[in-house]
PDB file of N, CA and C in Angstrom:
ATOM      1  N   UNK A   1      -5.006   2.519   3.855  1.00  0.00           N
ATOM      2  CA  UNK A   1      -6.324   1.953   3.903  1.00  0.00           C
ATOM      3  C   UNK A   1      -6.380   0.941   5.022  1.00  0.00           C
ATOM      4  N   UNK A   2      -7.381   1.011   5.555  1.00  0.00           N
ATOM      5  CA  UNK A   2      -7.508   0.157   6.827  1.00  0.00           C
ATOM      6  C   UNK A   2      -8.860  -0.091   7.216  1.00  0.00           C
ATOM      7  N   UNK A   3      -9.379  -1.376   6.985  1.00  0.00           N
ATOM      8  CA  UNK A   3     -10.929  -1.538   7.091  1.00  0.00           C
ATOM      9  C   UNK A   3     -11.729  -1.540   8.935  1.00  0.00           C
ATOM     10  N   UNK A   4     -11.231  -1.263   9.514  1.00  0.00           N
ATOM     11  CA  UNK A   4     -11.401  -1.346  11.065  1.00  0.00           C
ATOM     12  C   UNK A   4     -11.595   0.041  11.225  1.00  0.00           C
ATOM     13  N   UNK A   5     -12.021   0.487  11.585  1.00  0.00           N
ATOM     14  CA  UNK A   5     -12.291   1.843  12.050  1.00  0.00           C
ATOM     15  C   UNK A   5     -11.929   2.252  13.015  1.00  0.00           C
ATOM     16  N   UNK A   6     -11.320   1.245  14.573  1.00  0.00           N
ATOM     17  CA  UNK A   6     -10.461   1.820  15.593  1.00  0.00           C
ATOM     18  C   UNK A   6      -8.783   2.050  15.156  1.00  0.00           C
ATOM     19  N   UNK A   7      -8.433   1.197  14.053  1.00  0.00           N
ATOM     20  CA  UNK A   7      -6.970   1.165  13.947  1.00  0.00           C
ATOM     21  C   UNK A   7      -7.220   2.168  12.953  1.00  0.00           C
ATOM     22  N   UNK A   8      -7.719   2.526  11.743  1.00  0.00           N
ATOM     23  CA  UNK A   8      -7.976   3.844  11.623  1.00  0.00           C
ATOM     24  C   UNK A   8      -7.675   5.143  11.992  1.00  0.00           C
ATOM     25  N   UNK A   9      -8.410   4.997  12.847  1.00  0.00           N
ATOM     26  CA  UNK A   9      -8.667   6.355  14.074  1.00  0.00           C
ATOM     27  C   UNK A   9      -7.060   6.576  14.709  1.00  0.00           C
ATOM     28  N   UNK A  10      -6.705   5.450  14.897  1.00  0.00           N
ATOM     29  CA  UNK A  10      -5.094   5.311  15.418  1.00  0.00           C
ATOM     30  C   UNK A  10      -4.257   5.728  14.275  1.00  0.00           C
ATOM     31  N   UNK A  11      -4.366   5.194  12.878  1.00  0.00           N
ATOM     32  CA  UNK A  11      -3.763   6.120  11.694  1.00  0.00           C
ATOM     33  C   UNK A  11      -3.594   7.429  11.720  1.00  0.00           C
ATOM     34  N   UNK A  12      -4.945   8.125  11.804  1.00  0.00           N
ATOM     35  CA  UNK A  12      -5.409   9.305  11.496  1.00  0.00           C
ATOM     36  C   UNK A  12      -4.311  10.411  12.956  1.00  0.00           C
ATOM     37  N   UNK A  13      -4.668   9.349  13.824  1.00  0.00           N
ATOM     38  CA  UNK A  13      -3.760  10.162  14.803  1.00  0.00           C
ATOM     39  C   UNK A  13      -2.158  10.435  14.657  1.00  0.00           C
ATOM     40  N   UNK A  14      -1.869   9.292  14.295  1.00  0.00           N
ATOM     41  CA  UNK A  14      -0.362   9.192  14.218  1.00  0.00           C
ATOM     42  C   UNK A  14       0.000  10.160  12.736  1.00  0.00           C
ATOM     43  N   UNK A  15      -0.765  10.352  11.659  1.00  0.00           N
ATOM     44  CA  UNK A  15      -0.436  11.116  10.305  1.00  0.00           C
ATOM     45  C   UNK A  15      -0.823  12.655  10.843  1.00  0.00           C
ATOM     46  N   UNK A  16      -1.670  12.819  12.205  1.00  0.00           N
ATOM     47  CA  UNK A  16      -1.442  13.951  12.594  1.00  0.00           C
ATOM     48  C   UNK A  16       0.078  14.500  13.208  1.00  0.00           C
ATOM     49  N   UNK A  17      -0.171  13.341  14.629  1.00  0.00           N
ATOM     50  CA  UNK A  17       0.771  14.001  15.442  1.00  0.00           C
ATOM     51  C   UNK A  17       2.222  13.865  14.437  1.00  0.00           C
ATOM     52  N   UNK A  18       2.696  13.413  13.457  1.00  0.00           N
ATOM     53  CA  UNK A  18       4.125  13.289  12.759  1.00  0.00           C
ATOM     54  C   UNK A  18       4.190  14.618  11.702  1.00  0.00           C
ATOM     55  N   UNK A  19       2.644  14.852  11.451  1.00  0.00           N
ATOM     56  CA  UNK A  19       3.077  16.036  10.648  1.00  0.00           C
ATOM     57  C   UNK A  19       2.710  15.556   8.903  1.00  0.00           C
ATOM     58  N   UNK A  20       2.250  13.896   8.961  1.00  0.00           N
ATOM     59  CA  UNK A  20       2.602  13.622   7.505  1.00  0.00           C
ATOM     60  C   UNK A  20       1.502  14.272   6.610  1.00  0.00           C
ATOM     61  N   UNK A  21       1.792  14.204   5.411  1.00  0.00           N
ATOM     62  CA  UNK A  21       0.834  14.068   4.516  1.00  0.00           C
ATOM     63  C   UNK A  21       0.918  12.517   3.703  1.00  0.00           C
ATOM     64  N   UNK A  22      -0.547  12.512   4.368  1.00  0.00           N
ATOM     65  CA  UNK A  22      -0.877  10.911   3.914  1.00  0.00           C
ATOM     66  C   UNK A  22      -2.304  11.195   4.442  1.00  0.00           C
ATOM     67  N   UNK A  23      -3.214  10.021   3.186  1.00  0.00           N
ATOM     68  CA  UNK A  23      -4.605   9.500   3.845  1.00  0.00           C
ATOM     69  C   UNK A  23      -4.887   8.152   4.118  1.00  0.00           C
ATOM     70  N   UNK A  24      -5.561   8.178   5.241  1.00  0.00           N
ATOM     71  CA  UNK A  24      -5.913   7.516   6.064  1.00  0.00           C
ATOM     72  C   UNK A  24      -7.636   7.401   5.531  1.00  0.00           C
ATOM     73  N   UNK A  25      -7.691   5.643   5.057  1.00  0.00           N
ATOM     74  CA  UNK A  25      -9.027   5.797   4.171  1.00  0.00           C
ATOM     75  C   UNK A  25      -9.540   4.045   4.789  1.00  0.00           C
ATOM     76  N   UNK A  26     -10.823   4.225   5.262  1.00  0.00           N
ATOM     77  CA  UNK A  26     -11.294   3.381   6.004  1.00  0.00           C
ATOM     78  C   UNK A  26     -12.255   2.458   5.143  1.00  0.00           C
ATOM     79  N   UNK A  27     -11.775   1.623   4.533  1.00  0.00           N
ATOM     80  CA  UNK A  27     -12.113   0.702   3.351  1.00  0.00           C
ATOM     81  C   UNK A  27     -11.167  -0.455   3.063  1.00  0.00           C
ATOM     82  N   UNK A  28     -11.400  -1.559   2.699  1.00  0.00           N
ATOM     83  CA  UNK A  28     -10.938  -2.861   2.192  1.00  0.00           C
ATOM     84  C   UNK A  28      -9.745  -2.175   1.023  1.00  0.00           C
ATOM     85  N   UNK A  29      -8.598  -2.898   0.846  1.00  0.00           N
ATOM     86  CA  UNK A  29      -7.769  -2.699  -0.219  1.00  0.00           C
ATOM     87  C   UNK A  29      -8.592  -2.884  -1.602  1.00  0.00           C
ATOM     88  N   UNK A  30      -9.697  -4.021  -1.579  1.00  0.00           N
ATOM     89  CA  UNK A  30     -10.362  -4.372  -3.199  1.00  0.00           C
ATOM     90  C   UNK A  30     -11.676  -3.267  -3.383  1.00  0.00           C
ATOM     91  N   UNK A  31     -11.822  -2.682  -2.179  1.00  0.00           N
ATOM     92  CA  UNK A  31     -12.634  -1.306  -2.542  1.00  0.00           C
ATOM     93  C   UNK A  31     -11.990  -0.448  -2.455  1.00  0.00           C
ATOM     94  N   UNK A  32     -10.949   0.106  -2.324  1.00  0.00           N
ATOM     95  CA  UNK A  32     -10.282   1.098  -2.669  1.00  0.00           C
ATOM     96  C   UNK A  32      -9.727   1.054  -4.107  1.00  0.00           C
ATOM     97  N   UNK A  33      -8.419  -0.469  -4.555  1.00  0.00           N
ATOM     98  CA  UNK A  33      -8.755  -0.777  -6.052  1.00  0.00           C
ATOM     99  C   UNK A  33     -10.013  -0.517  -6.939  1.00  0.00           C
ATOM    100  N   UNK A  34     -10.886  -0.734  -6.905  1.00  0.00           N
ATOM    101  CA  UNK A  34     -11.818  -0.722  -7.728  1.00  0.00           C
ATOM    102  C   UNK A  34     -12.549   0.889  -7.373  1.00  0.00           C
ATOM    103  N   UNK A  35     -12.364   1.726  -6.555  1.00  0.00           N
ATOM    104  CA  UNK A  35     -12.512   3.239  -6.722  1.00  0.00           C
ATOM    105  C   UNK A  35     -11.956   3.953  -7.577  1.00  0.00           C
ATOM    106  N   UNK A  36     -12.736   4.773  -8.769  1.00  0.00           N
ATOM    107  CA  UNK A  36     -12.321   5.388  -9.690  1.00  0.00           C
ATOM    108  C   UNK A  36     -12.091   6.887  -9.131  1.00  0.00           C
ATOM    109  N   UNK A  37     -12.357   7.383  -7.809  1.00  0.00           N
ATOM    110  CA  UNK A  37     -11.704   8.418  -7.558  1.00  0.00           C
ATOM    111  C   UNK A  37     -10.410   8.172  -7.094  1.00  0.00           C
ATOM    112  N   UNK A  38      -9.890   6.739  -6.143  1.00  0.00           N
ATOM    113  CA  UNK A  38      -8.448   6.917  -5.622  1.00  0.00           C
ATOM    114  C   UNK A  38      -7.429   6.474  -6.688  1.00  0.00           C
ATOM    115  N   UNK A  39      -8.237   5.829  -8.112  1.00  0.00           N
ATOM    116  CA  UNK A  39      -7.368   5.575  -9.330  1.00  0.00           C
ATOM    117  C   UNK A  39      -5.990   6.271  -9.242  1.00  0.00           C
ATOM    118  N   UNK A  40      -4.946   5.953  -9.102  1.00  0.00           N
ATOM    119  CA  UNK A  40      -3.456   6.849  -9.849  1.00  0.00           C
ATOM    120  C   UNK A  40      -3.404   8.483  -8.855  1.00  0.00           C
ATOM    121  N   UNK A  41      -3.662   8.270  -7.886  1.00  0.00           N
ATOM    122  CA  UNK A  41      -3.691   9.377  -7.275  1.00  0.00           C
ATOM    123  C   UNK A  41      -2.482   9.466  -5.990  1.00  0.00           C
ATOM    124  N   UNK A  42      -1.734   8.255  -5.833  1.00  0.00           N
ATOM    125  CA  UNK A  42      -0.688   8.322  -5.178  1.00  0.00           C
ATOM    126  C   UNK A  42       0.398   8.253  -5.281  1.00  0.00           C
ATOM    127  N   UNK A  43       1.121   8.875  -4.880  1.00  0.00           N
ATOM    128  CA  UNK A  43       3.153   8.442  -5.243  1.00  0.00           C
ATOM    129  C   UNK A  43       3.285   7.548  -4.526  1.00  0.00           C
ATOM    130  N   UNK A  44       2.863   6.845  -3.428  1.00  0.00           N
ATOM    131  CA  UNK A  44       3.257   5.804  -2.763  1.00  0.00           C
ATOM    132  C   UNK A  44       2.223   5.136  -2.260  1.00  0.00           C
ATOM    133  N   UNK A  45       2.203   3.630  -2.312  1.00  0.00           N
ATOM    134  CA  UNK A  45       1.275   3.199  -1.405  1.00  0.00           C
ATOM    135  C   UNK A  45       1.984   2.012  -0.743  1.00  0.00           C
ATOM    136  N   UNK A  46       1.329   1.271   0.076  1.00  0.00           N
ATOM    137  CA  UNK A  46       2.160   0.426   1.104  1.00  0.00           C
ATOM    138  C   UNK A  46       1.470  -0.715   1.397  1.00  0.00           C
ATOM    139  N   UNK A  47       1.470  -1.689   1.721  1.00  0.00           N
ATOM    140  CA  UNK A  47       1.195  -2.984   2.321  1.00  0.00           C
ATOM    141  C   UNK A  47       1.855  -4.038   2.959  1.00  0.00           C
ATOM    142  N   UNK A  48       1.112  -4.127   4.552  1.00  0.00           N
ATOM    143  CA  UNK A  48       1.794  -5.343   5.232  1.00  0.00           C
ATOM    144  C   UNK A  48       1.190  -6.503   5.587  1.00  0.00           C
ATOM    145  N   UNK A  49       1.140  -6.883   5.428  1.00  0.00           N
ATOM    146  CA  UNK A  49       0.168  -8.279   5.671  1.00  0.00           C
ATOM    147  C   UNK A  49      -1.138  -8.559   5.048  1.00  0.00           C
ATOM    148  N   UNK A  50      -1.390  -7.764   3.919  1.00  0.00           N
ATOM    149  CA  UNK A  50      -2.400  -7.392   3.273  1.00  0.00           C
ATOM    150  C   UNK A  50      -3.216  -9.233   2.271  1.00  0.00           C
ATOM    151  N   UNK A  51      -1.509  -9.722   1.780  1.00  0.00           N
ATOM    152  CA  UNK A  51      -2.252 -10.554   1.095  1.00  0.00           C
ATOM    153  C   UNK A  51      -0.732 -11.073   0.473  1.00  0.00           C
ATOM    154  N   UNK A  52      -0.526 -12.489  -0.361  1.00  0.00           N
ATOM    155  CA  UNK A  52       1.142 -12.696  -0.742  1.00  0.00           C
ATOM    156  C   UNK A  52       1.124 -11.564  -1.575  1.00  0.00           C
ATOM    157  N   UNK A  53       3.058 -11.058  -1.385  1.00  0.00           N
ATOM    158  CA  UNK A  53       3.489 -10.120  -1.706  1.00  0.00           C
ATOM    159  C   UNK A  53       2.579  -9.651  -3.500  1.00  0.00           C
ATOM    160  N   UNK A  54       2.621 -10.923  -4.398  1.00  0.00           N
ATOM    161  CA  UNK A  54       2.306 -10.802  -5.954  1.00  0.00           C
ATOM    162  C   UNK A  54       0.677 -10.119  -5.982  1.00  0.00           C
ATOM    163  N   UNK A  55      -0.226 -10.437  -4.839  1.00  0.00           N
ATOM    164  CA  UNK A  55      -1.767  -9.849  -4.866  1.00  0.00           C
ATOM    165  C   UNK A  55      -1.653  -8.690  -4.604  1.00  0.00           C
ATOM    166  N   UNK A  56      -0.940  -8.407  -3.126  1.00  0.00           N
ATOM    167  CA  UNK A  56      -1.080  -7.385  -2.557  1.00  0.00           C
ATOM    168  C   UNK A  56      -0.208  -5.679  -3.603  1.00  0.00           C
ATOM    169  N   UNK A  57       0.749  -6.148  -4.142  1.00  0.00           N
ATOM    170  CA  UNK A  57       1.118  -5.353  -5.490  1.00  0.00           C
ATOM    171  C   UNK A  57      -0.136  -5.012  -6.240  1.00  0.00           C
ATOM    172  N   UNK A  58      -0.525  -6.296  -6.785  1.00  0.00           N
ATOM    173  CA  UNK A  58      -1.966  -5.795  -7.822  1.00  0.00           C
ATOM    174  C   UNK A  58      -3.372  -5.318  -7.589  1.00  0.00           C
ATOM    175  N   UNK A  59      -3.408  -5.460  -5.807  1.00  0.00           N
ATOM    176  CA  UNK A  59      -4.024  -4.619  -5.247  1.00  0.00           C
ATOM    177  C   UNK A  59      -3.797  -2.871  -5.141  1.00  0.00           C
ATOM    178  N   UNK A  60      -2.162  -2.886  -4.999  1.00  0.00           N
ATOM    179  CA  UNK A  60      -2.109  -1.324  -4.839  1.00  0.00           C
ATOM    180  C   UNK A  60      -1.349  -0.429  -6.137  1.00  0.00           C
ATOM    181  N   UNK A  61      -1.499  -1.122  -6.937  1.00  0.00           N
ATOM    182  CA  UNK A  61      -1.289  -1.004  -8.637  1.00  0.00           C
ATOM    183  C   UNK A  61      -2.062   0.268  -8.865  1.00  0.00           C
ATOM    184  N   UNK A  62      -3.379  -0.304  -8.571  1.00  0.00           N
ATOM    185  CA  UNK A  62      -4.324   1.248  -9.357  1.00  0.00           C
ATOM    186  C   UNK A  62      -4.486   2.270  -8.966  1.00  0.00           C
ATOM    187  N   UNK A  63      -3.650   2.458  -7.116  1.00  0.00           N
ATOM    188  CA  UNK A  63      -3.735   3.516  -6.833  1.00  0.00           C
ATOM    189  C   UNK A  63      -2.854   4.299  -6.433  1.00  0.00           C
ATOM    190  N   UNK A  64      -1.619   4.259  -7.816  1.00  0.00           N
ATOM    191  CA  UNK A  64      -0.729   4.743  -7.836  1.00  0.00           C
ATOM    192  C   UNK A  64      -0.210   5.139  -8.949  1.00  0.00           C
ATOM    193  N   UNK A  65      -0.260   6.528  -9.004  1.00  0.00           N
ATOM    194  CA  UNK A  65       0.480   7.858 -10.091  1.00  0.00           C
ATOM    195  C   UNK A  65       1.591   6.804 -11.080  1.00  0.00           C
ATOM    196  N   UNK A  66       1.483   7.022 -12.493  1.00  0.00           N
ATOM    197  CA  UNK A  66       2.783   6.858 -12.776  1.00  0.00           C
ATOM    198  C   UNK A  66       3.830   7.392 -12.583  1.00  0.00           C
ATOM    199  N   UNK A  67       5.070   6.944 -12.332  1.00  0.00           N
ATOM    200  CA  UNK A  67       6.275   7.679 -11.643  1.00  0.00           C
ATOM    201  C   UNK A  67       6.293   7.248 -10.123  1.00  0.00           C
ATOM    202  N   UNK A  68       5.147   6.995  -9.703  1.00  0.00           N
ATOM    203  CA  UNK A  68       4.954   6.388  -7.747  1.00  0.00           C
ATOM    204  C   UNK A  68       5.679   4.943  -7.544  1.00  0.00           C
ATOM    205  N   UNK A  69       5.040   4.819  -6.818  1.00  0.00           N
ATOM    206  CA  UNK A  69       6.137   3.258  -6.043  1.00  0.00           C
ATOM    207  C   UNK A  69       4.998   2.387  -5.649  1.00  0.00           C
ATOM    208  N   UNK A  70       5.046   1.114  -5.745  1.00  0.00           N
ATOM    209  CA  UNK A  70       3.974   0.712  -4.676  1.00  0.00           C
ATOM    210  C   UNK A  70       5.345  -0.198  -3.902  1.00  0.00           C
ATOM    211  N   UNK A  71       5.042  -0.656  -2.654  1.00  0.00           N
ATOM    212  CA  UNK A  71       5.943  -1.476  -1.521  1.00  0.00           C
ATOM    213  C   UNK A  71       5.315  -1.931  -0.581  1.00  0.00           C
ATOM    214  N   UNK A  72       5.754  -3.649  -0.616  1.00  0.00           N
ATOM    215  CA  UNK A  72       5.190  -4.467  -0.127  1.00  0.00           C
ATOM    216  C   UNK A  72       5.874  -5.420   0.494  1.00  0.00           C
ATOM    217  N   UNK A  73       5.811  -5.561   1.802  1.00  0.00           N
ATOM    218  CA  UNK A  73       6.813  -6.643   2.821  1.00  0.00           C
ATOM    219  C   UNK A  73       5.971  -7.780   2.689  1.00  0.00           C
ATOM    220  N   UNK A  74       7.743  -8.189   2.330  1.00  0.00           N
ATOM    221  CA  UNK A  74       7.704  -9.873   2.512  1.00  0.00           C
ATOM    222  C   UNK A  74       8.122 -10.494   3.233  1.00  0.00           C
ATOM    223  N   UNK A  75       7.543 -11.481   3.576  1.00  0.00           N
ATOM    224  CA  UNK A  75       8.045 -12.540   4.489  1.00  0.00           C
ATOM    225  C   UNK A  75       9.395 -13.062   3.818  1.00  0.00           C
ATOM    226  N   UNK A  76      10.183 -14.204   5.000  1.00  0.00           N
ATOM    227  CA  UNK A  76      11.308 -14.832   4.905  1.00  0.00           C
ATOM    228  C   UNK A  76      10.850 -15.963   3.746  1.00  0.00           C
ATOM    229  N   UNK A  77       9.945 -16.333   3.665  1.00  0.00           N
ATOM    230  CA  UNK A  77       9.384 -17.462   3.004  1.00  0.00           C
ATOM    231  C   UNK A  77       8.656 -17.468   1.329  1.00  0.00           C
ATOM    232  N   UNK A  78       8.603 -16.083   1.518  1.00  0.00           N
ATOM    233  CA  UNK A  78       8.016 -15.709   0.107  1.00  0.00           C
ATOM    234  C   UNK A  78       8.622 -15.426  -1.322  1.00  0.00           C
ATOM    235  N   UNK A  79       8.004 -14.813  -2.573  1.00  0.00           N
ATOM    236  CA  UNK A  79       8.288 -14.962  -3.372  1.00  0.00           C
ATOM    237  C   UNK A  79       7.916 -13.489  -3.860  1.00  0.00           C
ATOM    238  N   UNK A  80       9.122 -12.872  -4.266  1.00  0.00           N
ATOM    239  CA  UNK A  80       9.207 -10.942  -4.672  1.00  0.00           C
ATOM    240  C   UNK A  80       7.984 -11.619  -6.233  1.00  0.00           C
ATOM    241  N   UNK A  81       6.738 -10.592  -6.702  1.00  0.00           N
ATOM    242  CA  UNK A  81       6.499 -10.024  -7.323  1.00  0.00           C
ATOM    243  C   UNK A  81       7.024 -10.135  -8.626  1.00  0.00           C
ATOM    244  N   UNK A  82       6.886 -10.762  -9.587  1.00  0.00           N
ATOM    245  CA  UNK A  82       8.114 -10.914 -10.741  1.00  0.00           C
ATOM    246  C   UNK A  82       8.205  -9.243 -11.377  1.00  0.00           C
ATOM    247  N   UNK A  83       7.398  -8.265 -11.241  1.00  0.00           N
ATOM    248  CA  UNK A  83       7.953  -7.212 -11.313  1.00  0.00           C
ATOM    249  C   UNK A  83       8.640  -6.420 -10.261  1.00  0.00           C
ATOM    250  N   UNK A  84       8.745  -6.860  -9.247  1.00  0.00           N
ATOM    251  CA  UNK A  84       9.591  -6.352  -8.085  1.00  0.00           C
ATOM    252  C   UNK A  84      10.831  -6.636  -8.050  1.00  0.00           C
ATOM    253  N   UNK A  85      11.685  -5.396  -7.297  1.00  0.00           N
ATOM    254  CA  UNK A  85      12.699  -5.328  -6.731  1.00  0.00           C
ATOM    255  C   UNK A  85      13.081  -5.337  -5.393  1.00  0.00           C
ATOM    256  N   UNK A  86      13.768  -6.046  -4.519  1.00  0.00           N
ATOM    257  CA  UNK A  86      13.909  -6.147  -3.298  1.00  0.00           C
ATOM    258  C   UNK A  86      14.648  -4.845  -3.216  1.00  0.00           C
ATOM    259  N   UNK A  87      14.367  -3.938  -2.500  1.00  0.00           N
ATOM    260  CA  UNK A  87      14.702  -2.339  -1.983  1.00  0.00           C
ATOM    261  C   UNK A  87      15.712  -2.663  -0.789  1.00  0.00           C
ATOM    262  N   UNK A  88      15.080  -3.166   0.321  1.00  0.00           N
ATOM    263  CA  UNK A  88      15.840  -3.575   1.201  1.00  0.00           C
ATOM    264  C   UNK A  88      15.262  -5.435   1.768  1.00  0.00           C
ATOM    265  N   UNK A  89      15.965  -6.056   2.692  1.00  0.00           N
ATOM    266  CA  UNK A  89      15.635  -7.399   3.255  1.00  0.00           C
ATOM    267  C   UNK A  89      14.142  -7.292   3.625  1.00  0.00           C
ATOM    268  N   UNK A  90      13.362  -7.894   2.780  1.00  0.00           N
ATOM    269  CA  UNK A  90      12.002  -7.951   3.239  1.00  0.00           C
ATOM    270  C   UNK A  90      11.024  -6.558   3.447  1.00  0.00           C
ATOM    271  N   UNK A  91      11.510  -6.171   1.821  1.00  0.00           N
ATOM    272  CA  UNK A  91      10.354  -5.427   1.302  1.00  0.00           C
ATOM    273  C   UNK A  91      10.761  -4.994  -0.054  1.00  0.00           C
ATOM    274  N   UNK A  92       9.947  -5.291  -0.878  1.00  0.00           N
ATOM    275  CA  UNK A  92       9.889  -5.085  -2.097  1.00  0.00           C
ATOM    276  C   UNK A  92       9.159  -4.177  -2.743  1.00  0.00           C
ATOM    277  N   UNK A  93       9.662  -3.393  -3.855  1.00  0.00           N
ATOM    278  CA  UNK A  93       8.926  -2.244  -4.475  1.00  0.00           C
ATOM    279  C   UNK A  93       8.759  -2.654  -5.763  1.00  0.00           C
ATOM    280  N   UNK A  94       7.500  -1.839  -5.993  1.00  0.00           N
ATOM    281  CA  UNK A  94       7.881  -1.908  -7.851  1.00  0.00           C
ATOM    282  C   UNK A  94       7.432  -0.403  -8.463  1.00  0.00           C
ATOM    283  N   UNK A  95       8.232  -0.193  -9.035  1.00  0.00           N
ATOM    284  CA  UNK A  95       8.383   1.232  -9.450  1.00  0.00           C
ATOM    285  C   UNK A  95       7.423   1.360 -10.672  1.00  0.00           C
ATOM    286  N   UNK A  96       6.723   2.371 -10.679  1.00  0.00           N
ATOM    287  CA  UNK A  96       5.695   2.266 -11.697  1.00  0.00           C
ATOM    288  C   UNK A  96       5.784   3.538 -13.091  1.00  0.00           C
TER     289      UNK A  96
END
């Protein structure tokens, strides 16, 4: 999710040219949360700089499958998620 519509467009390119499957959805993280179609519809979702690590989790909470992951980088300075696990140095998951 990415509310800018040029960095977007730069998403959309790069999930082409790599081949991924992933969407690229041009909306605020708290309107995508609160969408009852992207509800639990992902195995993974991601966030970087979105918001401290503990929001930005409960931002991407609802739009993720049980059994999915959500993962969220943290800064040197921050504080993991009390349901998170540090995965690797400065990024934390929480397995859902």
């Amino acid at each position: 999710m990415e509310p800018r519509t040029r960095r977007a467009a730069f998403l959309e390119e790069v999930v082409r040219e790599l081949g991924l499957t992933a969407q690229v959805i041009v909306a605020t993280a708290e309107g995508c949360a609160a969408d009852p179609d992207l509800a639990r519809t992902h195995v993974l979702a991601t966030a970087r700089a979105l918001a401290a690590p503990e929001a930005a989790t409960g931002l991407l909470r609802p739009l993720v499958a049980p059994g999915g992951t959500v993962a969220v980088f943290v800064g040197s300075e921050a504080q993991l998620p009390p349901e998170a696990e540090e995965w690797a140095e400065g990024l934390a998951i929480v397995r859902l």
